[in-house]
PDB file of N, CA and C in Angstrom:
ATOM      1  N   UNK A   1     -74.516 -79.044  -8.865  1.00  0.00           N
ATOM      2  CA  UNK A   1     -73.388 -79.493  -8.065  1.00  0.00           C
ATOM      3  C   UNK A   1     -73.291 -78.618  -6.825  1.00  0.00           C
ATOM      4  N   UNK A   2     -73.354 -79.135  -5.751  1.00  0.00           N
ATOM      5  CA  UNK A   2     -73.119 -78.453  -4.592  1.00  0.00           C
ATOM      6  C   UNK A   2     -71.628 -78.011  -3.839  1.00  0.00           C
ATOM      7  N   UNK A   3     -71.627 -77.060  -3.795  1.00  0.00           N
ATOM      8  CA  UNK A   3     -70.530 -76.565  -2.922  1.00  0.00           C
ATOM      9  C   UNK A   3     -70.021 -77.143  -1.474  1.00  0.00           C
ATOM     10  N   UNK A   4     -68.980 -77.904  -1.337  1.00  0.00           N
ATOM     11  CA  UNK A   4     -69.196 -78.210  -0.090  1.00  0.00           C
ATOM     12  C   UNK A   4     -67.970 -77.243   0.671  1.00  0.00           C
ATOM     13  N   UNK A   5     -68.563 -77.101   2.053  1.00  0.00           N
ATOM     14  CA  UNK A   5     -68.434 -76.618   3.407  1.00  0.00           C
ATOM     15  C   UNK A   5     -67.029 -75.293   3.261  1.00  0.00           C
ATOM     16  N   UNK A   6     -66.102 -76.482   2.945  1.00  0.00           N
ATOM     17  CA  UNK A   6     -64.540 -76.137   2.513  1.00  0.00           C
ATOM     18  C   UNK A   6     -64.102 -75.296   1.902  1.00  0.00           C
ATOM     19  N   UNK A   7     -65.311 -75.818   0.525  1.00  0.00           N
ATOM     20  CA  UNK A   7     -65.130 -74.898  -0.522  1.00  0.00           C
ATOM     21  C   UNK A   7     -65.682 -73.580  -0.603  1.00  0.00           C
ATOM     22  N   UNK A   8     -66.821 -73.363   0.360  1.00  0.00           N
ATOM     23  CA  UNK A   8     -67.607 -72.286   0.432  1.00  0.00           C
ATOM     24  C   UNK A   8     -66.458 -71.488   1.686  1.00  0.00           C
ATOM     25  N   UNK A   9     -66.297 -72.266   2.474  1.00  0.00           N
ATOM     26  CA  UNK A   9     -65.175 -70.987   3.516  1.00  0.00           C
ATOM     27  C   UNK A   9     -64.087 -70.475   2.589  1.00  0.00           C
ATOM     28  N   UNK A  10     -63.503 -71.461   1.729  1.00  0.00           N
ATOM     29  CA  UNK A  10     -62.150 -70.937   0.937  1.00  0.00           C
ATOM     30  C   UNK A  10     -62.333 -69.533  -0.149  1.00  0.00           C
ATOM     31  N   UNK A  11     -63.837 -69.911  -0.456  1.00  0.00           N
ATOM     32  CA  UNK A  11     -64.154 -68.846  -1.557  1.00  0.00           C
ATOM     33  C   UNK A  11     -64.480 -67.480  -0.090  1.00  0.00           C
ATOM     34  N   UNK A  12     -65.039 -68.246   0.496  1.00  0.00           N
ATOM     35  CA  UNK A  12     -65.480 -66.663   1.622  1.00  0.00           C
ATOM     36  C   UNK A  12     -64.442 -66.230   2.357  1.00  0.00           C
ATOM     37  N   UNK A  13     -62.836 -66.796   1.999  1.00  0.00           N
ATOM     38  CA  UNK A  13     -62.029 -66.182   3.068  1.00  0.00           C
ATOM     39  C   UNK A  13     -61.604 -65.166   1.802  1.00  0.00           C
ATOM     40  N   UNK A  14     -61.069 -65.754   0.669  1.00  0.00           N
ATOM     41  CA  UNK A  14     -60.314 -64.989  -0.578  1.00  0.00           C
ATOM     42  C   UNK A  14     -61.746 -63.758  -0.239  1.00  0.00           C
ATOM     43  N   UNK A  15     -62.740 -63.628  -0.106  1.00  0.00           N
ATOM     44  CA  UNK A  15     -63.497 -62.648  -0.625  1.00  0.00           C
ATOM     45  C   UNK A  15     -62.733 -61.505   0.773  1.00  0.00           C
ATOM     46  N   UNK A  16     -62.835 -62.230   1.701  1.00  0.00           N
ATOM     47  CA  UNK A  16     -62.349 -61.488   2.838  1.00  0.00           C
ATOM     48  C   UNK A  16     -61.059 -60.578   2.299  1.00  0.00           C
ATOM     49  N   UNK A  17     -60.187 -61.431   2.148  1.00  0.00           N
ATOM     50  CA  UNK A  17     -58.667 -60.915   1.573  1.00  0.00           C
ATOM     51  C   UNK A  17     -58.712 -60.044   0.556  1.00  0.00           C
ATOM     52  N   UNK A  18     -59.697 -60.590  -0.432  1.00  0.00           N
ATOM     53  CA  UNK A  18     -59.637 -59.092  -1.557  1.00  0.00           C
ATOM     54  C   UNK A  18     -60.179 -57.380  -0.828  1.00  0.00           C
ATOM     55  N   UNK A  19     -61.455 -58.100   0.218  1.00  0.00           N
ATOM     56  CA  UNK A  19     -61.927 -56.362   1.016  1.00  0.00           C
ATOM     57  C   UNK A  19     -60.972 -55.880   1.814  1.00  0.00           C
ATOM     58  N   UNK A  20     -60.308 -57.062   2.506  1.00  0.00           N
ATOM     59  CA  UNK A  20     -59.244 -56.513   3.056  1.00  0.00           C
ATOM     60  C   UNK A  20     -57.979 -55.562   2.637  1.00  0.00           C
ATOM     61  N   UNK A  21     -57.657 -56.306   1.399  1.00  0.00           N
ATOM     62  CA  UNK A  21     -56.916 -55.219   0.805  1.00  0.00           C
ATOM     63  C   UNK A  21     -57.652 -54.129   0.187  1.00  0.00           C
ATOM     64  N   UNK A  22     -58.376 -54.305  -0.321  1.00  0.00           N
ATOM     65  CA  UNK A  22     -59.087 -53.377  -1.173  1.00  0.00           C
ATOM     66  C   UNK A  22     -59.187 -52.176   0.210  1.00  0.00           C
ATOM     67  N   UNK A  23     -59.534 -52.163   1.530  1.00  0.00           N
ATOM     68  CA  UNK A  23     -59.796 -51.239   2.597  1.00  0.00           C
ATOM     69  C   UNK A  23     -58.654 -51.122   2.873  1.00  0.00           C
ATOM     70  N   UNK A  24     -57.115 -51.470   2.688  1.00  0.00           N
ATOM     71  CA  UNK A  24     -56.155 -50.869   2.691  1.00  0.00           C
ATOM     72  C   UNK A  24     -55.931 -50.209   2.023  1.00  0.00           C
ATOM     73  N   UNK A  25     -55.923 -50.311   0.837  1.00  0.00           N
ATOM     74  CA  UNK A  25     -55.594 -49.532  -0.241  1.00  0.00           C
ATOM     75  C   UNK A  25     -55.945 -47.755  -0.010  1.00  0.00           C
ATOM     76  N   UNK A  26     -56.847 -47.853   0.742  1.00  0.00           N
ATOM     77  CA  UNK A  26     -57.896 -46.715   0.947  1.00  0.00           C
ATOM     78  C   UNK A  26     -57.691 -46.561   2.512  1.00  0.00           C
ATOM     79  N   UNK A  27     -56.393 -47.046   2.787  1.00  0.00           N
ATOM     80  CA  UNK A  27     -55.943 -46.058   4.656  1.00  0.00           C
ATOM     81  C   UNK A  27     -57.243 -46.682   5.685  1.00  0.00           C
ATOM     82  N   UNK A  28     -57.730 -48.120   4.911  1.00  0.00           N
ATOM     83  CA  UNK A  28     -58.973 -48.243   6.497  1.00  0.00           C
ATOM     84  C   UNK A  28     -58.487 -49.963   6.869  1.00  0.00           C
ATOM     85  N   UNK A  29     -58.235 -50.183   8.464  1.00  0.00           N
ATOM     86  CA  UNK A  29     -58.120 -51.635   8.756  1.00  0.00           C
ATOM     87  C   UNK A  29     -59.176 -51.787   9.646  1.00  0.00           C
ATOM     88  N   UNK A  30     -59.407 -53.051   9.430  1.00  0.00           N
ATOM     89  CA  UNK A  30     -60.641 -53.554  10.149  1.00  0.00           C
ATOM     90  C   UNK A  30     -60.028 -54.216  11.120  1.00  0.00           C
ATOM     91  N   UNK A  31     -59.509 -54.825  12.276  1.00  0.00           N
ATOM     92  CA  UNK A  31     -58.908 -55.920  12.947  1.00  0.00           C
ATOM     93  C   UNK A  31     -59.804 -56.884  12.972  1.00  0.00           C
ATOM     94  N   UNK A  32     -61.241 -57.065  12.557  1.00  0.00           N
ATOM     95  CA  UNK A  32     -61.377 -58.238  13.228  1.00  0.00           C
ATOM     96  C   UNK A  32     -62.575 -59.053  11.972  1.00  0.00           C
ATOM     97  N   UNK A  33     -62.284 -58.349  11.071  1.00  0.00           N
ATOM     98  CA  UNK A  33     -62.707 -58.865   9.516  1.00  0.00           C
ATOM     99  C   UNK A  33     -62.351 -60.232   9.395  1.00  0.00           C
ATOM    100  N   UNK A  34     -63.333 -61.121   9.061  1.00  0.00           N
ATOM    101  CA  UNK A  34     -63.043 -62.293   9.058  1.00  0.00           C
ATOM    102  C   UNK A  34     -64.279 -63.086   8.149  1.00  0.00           C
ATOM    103  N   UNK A  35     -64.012 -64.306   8.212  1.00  0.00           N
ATOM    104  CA  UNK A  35     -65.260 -65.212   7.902  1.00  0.00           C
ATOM    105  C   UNK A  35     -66.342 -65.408   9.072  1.00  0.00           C
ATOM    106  N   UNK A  36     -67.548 -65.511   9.532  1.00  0.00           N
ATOM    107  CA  UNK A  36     -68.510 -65.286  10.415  1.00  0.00           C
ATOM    108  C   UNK A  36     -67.936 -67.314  10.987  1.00  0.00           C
ATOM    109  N   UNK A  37     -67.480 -67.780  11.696  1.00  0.00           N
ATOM    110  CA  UNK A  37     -67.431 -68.505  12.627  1.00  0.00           C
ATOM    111  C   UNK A  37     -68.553 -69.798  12.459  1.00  0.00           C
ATOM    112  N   UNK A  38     -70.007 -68.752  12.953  1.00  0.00           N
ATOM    113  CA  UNK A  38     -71.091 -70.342  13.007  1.00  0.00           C
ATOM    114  C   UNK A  38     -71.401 -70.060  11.627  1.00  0.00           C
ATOM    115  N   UNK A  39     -71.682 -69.151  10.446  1.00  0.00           N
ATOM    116  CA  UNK A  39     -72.461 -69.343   9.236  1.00  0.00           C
ATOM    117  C   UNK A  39     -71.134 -70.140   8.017  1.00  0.00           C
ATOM    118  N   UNK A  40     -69.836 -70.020   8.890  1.00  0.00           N
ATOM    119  CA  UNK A  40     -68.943 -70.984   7.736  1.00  0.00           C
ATOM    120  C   UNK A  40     -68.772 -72.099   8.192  1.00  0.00           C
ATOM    121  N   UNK A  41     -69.563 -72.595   9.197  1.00  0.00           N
ATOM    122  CA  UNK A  41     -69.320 -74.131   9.712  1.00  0.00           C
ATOM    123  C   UNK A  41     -70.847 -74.661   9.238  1.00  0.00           C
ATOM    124  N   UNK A  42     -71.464 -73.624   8.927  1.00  0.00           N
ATOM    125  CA  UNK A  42     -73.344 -74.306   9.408  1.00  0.00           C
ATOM    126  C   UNK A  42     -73.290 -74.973   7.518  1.00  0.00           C
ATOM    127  N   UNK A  43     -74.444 -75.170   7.446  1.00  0.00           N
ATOM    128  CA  UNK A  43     -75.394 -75.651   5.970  1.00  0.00           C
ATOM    129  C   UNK A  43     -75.266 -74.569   5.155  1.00  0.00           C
ATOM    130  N   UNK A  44     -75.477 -73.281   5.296  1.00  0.00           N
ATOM    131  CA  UNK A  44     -75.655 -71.731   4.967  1.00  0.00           C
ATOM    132  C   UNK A  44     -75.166 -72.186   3.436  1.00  0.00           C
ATOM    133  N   UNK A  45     -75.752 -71.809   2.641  1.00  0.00           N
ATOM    134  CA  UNK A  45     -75.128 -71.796   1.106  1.00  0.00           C
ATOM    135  C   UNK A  45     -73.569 -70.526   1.310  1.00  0.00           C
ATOM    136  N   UNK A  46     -74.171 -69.294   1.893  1.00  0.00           N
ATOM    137  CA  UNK A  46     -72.800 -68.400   1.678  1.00  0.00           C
ATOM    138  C   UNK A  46     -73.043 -68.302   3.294  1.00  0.00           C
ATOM    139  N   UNK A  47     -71.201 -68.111   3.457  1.00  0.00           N
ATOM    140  CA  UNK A  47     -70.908 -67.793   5.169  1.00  0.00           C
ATOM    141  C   UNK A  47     -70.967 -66.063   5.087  1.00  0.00           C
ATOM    142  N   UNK A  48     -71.406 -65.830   6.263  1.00  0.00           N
ATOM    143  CA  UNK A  48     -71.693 -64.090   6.204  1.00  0.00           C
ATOM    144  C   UNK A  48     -70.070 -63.805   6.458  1.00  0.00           C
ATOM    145  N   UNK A  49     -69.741 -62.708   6.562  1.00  0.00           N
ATOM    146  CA  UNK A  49     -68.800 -61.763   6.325  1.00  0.00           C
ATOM    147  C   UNK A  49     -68.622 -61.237   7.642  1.00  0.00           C
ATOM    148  N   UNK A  50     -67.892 -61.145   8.785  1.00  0.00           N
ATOM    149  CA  UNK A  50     -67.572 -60.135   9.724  1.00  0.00           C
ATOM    150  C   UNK A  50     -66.819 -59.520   9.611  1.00  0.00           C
ATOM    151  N   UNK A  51     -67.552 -57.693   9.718  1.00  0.00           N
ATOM    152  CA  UNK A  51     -66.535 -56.875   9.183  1.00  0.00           C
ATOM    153  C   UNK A  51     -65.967 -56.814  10.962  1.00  0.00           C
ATOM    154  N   UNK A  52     -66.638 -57.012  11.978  1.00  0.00           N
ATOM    155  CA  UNK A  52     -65.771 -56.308  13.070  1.00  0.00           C
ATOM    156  C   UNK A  52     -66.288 -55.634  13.803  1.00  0.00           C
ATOM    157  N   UNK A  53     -65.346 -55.124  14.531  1.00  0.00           N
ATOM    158  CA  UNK A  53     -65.721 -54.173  15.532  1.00  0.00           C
ATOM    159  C   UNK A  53     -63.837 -52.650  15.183  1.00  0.00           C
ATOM    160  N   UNK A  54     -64.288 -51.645  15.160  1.00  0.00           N
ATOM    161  CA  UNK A  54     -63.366 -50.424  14.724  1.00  0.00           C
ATOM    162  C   UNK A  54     -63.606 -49.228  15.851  1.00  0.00           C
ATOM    163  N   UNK A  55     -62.669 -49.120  15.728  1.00  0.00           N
ATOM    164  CA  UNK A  55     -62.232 -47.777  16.595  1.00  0.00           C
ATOM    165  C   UNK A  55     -63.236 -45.939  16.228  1.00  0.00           C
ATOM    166  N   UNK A  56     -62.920 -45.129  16.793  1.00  0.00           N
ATOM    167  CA  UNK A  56     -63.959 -43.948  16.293  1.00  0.00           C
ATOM    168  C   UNK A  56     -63.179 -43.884  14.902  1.00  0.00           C
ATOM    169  N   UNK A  57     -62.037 -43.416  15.060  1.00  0.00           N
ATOM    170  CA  UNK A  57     -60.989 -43.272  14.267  1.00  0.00           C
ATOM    171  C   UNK A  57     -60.970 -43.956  12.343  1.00  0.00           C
ATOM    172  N   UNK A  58     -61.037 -45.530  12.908  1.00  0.00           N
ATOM    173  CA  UNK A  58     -61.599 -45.959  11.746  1.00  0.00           C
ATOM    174  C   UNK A  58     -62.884 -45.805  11.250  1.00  0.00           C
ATOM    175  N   UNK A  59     -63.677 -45.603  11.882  1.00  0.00           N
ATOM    176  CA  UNK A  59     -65.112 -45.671  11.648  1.00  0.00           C
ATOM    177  C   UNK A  59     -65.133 -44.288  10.646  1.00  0.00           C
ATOM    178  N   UNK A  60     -64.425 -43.206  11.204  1.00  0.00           N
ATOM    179  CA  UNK A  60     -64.780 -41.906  10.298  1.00  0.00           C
ATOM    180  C   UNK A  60     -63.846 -42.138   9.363  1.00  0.00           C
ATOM    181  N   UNK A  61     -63.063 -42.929   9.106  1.00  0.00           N
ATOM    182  CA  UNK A  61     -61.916 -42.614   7.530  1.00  0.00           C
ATOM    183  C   UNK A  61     -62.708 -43.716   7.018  1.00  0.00           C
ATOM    184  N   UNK A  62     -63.591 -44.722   7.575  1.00  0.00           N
ATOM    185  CA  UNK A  62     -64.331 -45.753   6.310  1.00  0.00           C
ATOM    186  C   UNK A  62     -65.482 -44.589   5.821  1.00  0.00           C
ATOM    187  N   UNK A  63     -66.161 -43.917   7.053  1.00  0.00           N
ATOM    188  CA  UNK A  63     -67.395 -42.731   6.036  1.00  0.00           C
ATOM    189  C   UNK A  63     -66.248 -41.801   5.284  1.00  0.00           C
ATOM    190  N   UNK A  64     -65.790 -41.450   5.535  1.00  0.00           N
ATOM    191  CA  UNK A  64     -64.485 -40.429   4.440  1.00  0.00           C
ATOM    192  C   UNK A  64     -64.648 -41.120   3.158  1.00  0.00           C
ATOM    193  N   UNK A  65     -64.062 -42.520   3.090  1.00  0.00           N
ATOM    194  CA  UNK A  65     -63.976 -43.204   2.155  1.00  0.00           C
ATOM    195  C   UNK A  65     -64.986 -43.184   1.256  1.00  0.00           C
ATOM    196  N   UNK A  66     -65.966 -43.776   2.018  1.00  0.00           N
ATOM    197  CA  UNK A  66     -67.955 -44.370   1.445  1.00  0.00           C
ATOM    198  C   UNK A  66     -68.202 -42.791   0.913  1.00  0.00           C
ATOM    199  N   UNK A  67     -68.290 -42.128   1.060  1.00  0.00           N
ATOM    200  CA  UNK A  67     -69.124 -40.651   0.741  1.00  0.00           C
ATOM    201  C   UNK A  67     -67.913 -40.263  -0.743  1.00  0.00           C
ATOM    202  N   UNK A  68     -66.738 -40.159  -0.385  1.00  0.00           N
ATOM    203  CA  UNK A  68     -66.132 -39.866  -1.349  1.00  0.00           C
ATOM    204  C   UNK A  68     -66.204 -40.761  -2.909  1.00  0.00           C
ATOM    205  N   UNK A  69     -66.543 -42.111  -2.230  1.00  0.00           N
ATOM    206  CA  UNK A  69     -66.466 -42.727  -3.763  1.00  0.00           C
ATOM    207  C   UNK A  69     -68.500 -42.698  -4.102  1.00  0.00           C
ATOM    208  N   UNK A  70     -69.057 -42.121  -3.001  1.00  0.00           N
ATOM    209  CA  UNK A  70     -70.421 -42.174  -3.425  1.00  0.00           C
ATOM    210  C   UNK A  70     -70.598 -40.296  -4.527  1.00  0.00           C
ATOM    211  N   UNK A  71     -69.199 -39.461  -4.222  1.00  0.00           N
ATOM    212  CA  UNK A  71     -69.272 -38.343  -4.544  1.00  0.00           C
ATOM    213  C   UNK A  71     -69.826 -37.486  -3.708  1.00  0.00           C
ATOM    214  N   UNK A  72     -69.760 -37.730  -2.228  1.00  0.00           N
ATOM    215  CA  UNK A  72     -70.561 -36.665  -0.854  1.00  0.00           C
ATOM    216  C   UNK A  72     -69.426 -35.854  -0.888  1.00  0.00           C
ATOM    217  N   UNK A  73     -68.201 -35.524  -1.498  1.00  0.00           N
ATOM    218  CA  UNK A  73     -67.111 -34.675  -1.031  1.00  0.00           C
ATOM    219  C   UNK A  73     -66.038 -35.204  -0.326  1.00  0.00           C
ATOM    220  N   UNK A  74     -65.575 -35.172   0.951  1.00  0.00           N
ATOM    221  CA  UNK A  74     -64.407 -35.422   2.096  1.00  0.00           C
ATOM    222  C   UNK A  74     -63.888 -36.707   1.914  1.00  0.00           C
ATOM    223  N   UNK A  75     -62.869 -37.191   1.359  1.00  0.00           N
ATOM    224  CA  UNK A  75     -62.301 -38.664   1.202  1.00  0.00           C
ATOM    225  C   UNK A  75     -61.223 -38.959   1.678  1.00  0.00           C
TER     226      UNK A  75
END
């Protein structure tokens, strides 16, 4: 059974909304996190993910984050 179009953006936005919170939870916003535009309109079985574009600011509290839950120390 194939997934159609609709159904594949609806599942790829909730996925959005769960990282989204999930990167709140953890002090990081993305502004411009979204569903990818042409891969949730195209054929694409899954629409890619845009995390964005972030500030210096965010960029170092998402590595804070990534290293700390990888166990590098600074979180």
């Amino acid at each position: 059974m194939e997934m159609t179009s609709s159904k594949r953006v609806r599942s790829t936005e909730e996925v959005v909304e769960e990282l989204r919170a999930a990167l709140v939870e953890v002090g990081v916003l993305l502004p411009s996190l979204r569903v990818d535009p042409v891969t949730g309109a195209s054929d694409e079985p899954f629409p890619l993910v845009a995390l964005g574009r972030c500030n210096v600011g965010t960029a170092q509290k998402l590595t804070a984050v990534l290293r700390g839950l990888a166990g590098g120390g600074e979180s």
